[in-house]
Protein backbone atom coordinates (compact mmCIF):
# COMPACT_ATOMS: atom_id res chain seq x y z
CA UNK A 1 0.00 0.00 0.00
CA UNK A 2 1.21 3.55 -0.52
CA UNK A 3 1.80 5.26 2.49
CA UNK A 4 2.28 8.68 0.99
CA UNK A 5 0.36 11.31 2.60
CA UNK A 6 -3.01 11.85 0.13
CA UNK A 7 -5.00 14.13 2.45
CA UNK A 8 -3.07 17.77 3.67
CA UNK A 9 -4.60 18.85 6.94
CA UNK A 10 -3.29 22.16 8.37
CA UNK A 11 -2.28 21.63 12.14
CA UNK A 12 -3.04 25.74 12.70
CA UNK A 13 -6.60 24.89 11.64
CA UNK A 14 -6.92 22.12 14.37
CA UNK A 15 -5.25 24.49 16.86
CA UNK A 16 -7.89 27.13 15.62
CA UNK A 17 -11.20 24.75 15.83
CA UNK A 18 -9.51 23.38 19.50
CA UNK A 19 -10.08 27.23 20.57
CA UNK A 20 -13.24 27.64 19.23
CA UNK A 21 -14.50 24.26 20.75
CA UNK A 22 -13.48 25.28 23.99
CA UNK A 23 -15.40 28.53 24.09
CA UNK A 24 -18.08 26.25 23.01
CA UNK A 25 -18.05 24.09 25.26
CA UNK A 26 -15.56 25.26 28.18
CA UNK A 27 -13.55 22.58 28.86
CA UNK A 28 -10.46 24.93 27.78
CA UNK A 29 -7.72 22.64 29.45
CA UNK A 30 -9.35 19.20 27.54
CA UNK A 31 -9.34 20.46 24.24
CA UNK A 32 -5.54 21.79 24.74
CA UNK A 33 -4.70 17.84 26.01
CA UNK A 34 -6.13 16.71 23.13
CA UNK A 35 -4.53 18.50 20.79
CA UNK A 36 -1.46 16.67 22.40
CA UNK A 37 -3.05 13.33 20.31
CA UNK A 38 -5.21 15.01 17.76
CA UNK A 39 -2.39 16.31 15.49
CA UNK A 40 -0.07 13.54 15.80
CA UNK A 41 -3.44 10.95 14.85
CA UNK A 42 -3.33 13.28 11.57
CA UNK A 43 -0.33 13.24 10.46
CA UNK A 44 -0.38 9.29 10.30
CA UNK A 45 -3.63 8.66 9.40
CA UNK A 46 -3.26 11.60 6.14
CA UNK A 47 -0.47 8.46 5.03
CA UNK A 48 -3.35 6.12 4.66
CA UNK A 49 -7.18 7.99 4.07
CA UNK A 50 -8.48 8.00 0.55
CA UNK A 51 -8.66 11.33 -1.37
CA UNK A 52 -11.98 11.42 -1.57
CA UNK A 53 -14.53 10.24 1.01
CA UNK A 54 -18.18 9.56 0.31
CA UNK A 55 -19.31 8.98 3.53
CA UNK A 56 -16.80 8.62 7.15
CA UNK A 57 -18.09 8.05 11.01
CA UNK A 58 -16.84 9.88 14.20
CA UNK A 59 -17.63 6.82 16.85
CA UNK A 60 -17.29 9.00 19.91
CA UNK A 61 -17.60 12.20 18.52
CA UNK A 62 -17.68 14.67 21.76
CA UNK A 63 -17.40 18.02 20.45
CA UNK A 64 -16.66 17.33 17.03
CA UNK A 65 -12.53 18.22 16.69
CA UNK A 66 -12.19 14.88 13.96
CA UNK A 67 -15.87 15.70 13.03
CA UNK A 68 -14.60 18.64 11.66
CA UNK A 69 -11.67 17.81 10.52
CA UNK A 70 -13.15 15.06 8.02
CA UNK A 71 -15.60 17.03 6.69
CA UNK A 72 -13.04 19.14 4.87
CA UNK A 73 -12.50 16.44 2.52
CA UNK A 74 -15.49 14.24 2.84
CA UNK A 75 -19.11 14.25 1.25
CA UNK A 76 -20.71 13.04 4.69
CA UNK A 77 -19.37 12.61 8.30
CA UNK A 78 -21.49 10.72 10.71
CA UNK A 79 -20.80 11.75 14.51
CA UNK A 80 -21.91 9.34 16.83
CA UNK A 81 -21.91 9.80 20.84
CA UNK A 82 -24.38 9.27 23.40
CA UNK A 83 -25.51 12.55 23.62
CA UNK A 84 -24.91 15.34 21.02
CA UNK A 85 -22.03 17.67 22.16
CA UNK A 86 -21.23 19.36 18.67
CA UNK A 87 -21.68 23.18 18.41
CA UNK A 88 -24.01 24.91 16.76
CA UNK A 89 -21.39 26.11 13.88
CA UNK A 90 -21.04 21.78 13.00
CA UNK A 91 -20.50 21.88 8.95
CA UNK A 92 -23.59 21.20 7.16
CA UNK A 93 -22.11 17.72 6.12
CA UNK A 94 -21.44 16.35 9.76
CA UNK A 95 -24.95 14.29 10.79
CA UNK A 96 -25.25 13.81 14.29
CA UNK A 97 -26.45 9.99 15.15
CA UNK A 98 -27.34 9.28 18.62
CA UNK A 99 -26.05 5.84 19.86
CA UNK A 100 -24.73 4.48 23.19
CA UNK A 101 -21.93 2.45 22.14
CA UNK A 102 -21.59 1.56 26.19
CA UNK A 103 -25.01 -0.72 25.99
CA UNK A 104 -26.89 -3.61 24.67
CA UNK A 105 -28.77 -1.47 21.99
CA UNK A 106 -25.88 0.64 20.38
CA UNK A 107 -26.56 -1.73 16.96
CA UNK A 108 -29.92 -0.61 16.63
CA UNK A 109 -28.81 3.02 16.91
CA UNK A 110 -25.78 3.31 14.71
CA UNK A 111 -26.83 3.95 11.06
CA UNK A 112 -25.11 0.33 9.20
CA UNK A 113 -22.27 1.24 6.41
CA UNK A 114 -20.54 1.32 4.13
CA UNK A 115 -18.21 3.48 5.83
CA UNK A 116 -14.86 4.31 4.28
CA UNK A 117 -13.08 5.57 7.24
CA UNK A 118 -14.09 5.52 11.08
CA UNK A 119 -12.10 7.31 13.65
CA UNK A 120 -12.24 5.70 17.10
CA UNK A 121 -10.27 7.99 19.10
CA UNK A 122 -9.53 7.72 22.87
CA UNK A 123 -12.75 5.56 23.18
CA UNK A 124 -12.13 1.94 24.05
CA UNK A 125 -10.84 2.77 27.60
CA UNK A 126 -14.35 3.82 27.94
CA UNK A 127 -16.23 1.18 27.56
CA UNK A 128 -17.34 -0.87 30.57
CA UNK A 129 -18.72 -4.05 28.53
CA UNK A 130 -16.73 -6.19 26.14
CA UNK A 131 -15.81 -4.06 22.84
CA UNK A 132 -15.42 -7.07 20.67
CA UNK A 133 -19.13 -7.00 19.12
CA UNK A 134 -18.75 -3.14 18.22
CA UNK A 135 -15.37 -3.98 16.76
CA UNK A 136 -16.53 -7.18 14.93
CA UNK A 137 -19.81 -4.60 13.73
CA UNK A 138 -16.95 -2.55 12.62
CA UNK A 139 -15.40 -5.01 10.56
CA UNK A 140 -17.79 -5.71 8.43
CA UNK A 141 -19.17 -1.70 8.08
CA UNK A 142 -15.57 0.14 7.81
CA UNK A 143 -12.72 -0.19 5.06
CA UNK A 144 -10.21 1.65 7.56
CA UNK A 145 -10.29 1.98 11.03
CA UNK A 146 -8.28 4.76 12.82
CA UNK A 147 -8.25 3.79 16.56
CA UNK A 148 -6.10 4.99 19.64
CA UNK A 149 -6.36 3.82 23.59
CA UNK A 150 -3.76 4.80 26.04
CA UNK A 151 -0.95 2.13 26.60
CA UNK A 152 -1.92 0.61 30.23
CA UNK A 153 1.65 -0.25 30.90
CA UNK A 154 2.83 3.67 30.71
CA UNK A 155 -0.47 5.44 31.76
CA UNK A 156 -2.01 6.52 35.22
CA UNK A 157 -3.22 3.26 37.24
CA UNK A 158 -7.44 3.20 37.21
CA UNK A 159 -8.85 5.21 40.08
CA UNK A 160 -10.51 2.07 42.35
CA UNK A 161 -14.70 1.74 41.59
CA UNK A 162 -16.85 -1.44 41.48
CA UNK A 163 -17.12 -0.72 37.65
CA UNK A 164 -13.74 -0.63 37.64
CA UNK A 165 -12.42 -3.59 34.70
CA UNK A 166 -8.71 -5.00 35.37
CA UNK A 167 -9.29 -8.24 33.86
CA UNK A 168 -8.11 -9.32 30.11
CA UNK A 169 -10.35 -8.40 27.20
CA UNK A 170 -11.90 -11.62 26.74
CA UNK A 171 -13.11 -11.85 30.33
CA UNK A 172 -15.25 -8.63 29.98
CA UNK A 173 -18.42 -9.21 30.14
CA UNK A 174 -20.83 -8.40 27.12
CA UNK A 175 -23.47 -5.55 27.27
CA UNK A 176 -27.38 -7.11 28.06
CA UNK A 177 -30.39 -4.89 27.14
CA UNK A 178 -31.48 -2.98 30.37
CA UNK A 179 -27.43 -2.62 31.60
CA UNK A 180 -25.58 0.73 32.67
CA UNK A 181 -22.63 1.92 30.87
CA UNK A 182 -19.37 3.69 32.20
CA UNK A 183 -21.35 5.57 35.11
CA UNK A 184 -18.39 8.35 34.41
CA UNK A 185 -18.04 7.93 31.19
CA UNK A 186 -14.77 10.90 31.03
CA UNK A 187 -13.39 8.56 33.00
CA UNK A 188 -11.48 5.50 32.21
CA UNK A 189 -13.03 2.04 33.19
CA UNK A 190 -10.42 -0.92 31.15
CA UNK A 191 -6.52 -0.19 29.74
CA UNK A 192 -5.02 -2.08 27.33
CA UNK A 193 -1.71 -3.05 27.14
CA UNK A 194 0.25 -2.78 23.76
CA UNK A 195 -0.09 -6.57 23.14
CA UNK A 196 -3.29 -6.97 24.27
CA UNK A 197 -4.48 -4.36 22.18
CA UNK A 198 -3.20 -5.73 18.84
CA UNK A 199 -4.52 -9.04 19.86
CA UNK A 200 -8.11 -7.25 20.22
CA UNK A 201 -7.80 -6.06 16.58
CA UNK A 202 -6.76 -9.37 15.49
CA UNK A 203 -9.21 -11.21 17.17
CA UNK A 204 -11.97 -9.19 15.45
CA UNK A 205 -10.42 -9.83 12.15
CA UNK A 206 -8.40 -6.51 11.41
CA UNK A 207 -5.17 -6.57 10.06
CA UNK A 208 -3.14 -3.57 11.66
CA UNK A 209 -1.54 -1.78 8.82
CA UNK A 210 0.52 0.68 11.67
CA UNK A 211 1.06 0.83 14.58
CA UNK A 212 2.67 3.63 16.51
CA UNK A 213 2.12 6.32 19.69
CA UNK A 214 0.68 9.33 19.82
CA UNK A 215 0.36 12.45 22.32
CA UNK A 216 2.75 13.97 24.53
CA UNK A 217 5.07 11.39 25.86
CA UNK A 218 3.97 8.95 23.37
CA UNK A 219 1.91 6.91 25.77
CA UNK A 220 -1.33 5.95 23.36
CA UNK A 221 -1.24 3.34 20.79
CA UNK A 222 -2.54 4.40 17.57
CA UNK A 223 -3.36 1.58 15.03
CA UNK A 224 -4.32 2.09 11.26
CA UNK A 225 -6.69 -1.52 10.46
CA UNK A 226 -8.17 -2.44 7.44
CA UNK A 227 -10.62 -5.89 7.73
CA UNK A 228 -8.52 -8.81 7.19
């Protein structure tokens, strides 16, 4: 595959939409910490996104930064979160869907591909139930998946709560209809170490085109999948 960059996206524009989130939304120092991962998930991912996009998802959208971001250079972005957080000044091509990816009824909610591109960005630390049937949904829905998690080995230790998940991936539990989520959901609730992240991938049939770290420090994984 080439692995020349096909899609330019000015890093002073992210810093500029950052600002403007943040008087959005006011959560100044956030938006500053994640432009720490934001631009350095660009400037990998430009390597491998198509030139033209026809239709992308946002899984875990929050305020929109990647929302944004994709809809400079793609026909349709789909931003998905629990609860709509975008600003009133969204593009006119980013479509807000409304699914809680942290339950038993986020397949009914998320709008089914094809998708060309789907960032997952700082997400599956999240996620209280098992991730493997959104990821396995994903597979079959997404041609390239752009997904980060912090690397459990070289981040903070989980603050201590009964929803607290310290157990391998396969031993998490899977979502039932009538469950509760991440009660904090800005929290972390499960960290993945570096193997056991590529093993998740691999288990639900991606092949990992790149791997590498991201952010200040470089303590997140990033990995660039395409379905196996």
């Amino acid at each position: 595959m080439n692995t020349q960059a096909k899609v330019t996206i000015d890093l002073d524009f992210l810093q500029k939409t950052a600002r403007k989130l943040a008087e959005h939304c006011g959560h100044d120092e956030y938006h500053q910490l994640q432009l720490t991962w934001t631009e350095d998930v660009w400037k990998i991912a430009a390597k491998y996104l198509p030139e033209q996009i026809d239709r992308c998802m946002d899984l875990g959208a929050f305020t929109g930064i990647n929302s944004i971001a994709l809809s400079t250079f793609s026909k349709e972005v789909i931003a998905v979160d629990h609860q709509s957080y975008l600003p009133d000044w969204i593009p006119p091509n980013v479509h807000f869907c409304e699914a809680n990816v942290d339950s038993a009824e986020w397949e009914k909610q998320l709008i089914p591909g094809p998708y060309q591109v789907c960032f997952m960005i700082e997400i599956l630390e999240h996620l209280r139930w098992s991730p493997i049937p959104l990821l396995k949904w994903l597979n079959k829905h997404v041609h390239l998946l752009v997904i980060t998690t912090p690397d459990d080995e070289e981040w903070p230790a989980l603050e201590v709560h009964p929803w607290s998940q310290y157990t391998h991936y396969r031993y998490l539990p899977t979502a039932f209809p009538g469950c509760v989520g991440n009660p904090n959901p800005m929290f972390h609730v499960k960290q993945y170490k570096q193997h056991e992240f590529v093993e998740l991938l691999s288990e639900c049939n991606f092949r990992v085109l790149e791997l590498n770290r991201v952010g200040n420090g470089r303590h997140q994984l990033l990995a660039v999948c395409v379905p196996r």
